[in-house]
C-alpha atoms as a PDB file:
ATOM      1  CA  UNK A   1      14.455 -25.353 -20.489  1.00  0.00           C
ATOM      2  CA  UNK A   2      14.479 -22.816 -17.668  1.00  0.00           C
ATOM      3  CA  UNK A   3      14.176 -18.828 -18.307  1.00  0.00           C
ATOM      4  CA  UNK A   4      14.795 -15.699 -16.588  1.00  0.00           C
ATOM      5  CA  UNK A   5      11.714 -13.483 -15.619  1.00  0.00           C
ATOM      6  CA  UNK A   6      13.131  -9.670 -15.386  1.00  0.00           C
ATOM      7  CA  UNK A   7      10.500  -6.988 -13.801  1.00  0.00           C
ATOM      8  CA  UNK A   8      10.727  -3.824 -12.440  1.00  0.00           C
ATOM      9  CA  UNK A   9      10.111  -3.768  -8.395  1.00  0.00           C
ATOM     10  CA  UNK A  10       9.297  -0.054  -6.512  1.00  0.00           C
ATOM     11  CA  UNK A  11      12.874   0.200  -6.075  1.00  0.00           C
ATOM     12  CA  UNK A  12      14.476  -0.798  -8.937  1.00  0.00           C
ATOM     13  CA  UNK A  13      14.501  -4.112 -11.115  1.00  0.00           C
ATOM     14  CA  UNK A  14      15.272  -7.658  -9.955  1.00  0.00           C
ATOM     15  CA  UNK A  15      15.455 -11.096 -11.798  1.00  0.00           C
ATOM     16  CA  UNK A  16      14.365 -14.307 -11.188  1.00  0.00           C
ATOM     17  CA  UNK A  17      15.617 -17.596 -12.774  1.00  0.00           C
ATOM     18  CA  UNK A  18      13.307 -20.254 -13.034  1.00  0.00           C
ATOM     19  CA  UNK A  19      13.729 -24.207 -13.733  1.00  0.00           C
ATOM     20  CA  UNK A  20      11.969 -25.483 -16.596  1.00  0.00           C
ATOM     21  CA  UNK A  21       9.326 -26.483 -14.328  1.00  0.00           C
ATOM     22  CA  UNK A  22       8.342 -23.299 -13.555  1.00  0.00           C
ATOM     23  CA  UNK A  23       9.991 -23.906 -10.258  1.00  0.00           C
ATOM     24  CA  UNK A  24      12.275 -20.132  -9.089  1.00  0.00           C
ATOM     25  CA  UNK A  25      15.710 -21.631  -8.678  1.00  0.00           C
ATOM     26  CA  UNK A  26      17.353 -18.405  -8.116  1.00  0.00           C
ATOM     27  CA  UNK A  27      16.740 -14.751  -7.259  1.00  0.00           C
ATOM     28  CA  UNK A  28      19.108 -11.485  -7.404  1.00  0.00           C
ATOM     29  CA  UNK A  29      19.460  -8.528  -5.715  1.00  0.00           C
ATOM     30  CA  UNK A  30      17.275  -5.216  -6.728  1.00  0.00           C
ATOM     31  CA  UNK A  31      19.009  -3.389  -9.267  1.00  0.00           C
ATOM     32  CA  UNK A  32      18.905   0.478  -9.942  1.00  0.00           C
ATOM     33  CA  UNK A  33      18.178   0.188 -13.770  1.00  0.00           C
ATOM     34  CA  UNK A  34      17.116  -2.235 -16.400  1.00  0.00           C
ATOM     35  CA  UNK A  35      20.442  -2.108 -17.756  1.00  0.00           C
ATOM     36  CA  UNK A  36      22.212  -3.074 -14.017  1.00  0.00           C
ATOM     37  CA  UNK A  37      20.020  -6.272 -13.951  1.00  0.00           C
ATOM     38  CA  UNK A  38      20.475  -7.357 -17.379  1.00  0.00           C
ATOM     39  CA  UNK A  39      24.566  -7.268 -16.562  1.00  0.00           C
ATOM     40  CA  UNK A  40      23.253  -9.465 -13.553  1.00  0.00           C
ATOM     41  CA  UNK A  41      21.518 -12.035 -15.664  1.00  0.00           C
ATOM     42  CA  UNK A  42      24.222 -12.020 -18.078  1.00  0.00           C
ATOM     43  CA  UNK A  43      26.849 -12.562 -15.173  1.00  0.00           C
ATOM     44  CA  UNK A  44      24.800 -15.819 -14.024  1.00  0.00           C
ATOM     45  CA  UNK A  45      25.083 -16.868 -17.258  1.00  0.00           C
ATOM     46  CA  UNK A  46      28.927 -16.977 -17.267  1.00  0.00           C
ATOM     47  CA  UNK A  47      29.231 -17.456 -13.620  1.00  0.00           C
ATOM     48  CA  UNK A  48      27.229 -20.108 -13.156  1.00  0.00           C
ATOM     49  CA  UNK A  49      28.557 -22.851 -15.402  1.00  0.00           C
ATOM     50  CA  UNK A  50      32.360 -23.107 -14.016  1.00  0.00           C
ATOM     51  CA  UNK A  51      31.291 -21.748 -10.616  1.00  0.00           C
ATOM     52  CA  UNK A  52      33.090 -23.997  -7.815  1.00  0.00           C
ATOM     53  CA  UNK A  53      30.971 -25.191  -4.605  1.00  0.00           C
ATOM     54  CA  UNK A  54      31.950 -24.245  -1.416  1.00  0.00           C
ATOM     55  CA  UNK A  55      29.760 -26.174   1.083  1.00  0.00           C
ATOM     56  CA  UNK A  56      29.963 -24.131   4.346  1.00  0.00           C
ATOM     57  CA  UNK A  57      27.673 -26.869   6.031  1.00  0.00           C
ATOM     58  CA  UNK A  58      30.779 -28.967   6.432  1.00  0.00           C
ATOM     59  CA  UNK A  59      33.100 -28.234   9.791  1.00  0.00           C
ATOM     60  CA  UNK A  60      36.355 -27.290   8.594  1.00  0.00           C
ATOM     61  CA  UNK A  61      35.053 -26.565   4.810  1.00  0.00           C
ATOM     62  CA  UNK A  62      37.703 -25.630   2.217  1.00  0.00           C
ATOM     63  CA  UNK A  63      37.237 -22.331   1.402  1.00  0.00           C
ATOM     64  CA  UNK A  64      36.881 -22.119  -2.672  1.00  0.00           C
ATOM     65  CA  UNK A  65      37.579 -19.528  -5.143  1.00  0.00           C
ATOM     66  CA  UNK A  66      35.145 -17.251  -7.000  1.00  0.00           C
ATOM     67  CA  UNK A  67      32.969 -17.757  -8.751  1.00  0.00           C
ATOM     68  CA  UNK A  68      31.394 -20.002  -5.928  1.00  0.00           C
ATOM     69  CA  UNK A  69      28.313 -21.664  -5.166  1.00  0.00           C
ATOM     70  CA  UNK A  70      27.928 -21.085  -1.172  1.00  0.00           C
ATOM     71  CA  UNK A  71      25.891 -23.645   0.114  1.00  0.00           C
ATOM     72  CA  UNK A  72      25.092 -22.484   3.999  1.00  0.00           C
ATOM     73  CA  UNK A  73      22.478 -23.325   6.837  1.00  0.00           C
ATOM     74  CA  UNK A  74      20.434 -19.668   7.410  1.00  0.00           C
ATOM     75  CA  UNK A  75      19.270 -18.523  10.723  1.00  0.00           C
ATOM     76  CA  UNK A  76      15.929 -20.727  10.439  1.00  0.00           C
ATOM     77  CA  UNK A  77      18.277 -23.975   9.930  1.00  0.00           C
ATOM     78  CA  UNK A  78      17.240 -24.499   6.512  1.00  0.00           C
ATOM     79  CA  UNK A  79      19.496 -25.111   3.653  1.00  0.00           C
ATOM     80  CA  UNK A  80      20.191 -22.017   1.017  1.00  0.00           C
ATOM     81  CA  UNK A  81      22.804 -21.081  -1.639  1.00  0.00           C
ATOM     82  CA  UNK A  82      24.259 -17.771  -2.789  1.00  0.00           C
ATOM     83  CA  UNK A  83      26.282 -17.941  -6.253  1.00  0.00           C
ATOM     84  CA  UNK A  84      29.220 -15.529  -6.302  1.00  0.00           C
ATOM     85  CA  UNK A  85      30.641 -13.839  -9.176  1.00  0.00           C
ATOM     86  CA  UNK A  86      34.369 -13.646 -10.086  1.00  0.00           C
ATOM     87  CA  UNK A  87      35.020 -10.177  -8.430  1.00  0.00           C
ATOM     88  CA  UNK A  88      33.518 -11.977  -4.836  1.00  0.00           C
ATOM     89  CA  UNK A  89      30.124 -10.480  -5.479  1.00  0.00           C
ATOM     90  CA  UNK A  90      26.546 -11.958  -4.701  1.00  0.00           C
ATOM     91  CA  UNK A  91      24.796 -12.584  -7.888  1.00  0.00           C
ATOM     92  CA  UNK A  92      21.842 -14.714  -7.077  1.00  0.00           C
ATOM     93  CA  UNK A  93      20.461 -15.802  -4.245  1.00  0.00           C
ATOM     94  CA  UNK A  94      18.487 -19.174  -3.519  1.00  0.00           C
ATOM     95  CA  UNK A  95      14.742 -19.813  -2.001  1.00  0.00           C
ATOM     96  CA  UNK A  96      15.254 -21.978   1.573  1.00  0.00           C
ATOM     97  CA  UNK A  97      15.370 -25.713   1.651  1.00  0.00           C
ATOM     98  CA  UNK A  98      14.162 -28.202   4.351  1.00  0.00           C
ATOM     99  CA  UNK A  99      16.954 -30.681   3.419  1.00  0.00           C
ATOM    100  CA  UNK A 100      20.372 -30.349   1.701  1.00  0.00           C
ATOM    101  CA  UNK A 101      19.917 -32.801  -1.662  1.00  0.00           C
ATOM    102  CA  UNK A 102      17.714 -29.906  -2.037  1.00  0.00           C
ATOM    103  CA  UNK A 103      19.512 -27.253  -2.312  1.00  0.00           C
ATOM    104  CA  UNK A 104      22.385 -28.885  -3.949  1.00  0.00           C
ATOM    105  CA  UNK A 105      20.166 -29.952  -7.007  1.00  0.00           C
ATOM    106  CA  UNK A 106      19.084 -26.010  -6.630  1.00  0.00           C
ATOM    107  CA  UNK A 107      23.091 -25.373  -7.367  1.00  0.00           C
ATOM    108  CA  UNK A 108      22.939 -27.963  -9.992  1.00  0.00           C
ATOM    109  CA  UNK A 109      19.366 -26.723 -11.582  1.00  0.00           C
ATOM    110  CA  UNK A 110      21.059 -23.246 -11.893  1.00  0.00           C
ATOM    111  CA  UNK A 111      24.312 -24.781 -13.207  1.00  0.00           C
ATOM    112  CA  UNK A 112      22.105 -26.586 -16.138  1.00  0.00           C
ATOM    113  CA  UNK A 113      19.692 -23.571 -16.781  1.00  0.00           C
ATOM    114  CA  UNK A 114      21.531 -20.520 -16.891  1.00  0.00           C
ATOM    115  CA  UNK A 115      23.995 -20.493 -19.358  1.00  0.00           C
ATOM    116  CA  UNK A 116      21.418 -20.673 -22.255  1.00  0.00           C
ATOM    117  CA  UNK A 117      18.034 -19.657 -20.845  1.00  0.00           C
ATOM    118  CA  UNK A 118      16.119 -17.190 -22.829  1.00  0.00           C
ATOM    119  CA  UNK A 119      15.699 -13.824 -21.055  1.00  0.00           C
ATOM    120  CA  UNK A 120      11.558 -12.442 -20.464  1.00  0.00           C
ATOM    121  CA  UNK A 121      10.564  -9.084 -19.180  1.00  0.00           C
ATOM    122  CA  UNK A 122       7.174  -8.511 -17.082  1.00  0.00           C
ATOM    123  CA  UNK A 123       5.952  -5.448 -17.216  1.00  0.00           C
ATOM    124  CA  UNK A 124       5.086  -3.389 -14.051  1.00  0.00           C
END
């Protein structure tokens, strides 16, 4: 079973959910408070689940609705995903991947893991 790591940053707090493995699967912005990126975990959690996939590495890709998995090429040609929420906003972010099986078992690792993933907090 995966888990999300939650720690505070210089900035603000950020989260981190990782594949039972160990493995980070997914990353989110940096929040302002504890309480902003614990909203952020728990909108992964319903997000993620029913989220539709919009691959953007397709020509002519049909655009989906939110919540959405964006799977994209990034300015280094490598393979990455952003998960949106309902309201259109970016949730969680992925790491880059060489090939795209990768990433799309990233979409599907987060998909498996996040709806019941226990929640850990790292201290400073």
């Amino acid at each position: 079973m995966g888990k999300f790591i939650f720690k505070p940053t210089r900035t603000g707090f950020v989260f981190h959910l990782k594949a039972g493995n160990g493995e980070t699967i997914a990353v989110s912005e940096v929040y302002k408070s504890e309480d902003a990126c614990m909203n952020g975990i728990e909108s992964v959690r319903k997000n993620a689940p029913e989220a539709n996939l919009e691959d953007q590495t397709i020509e002519g890709f049909e655009k989906a609705s939110s919540p959405k998995f964006e799977v994209y090429v990034d300015k280094r040609g490598e393979f990455r995903f952003r998960l949106k929420a309902r309201n259109g906003q970016i949730i969680a972010v992925s790491e880059s991947y060489k090939q795209k099986p990768g990433v799309l078992n990233g979409v599907e690792s987060v998909r498996k893991n996040a709806a019941d993933s226990p929640v850990e907090k790292i201290e400073g």
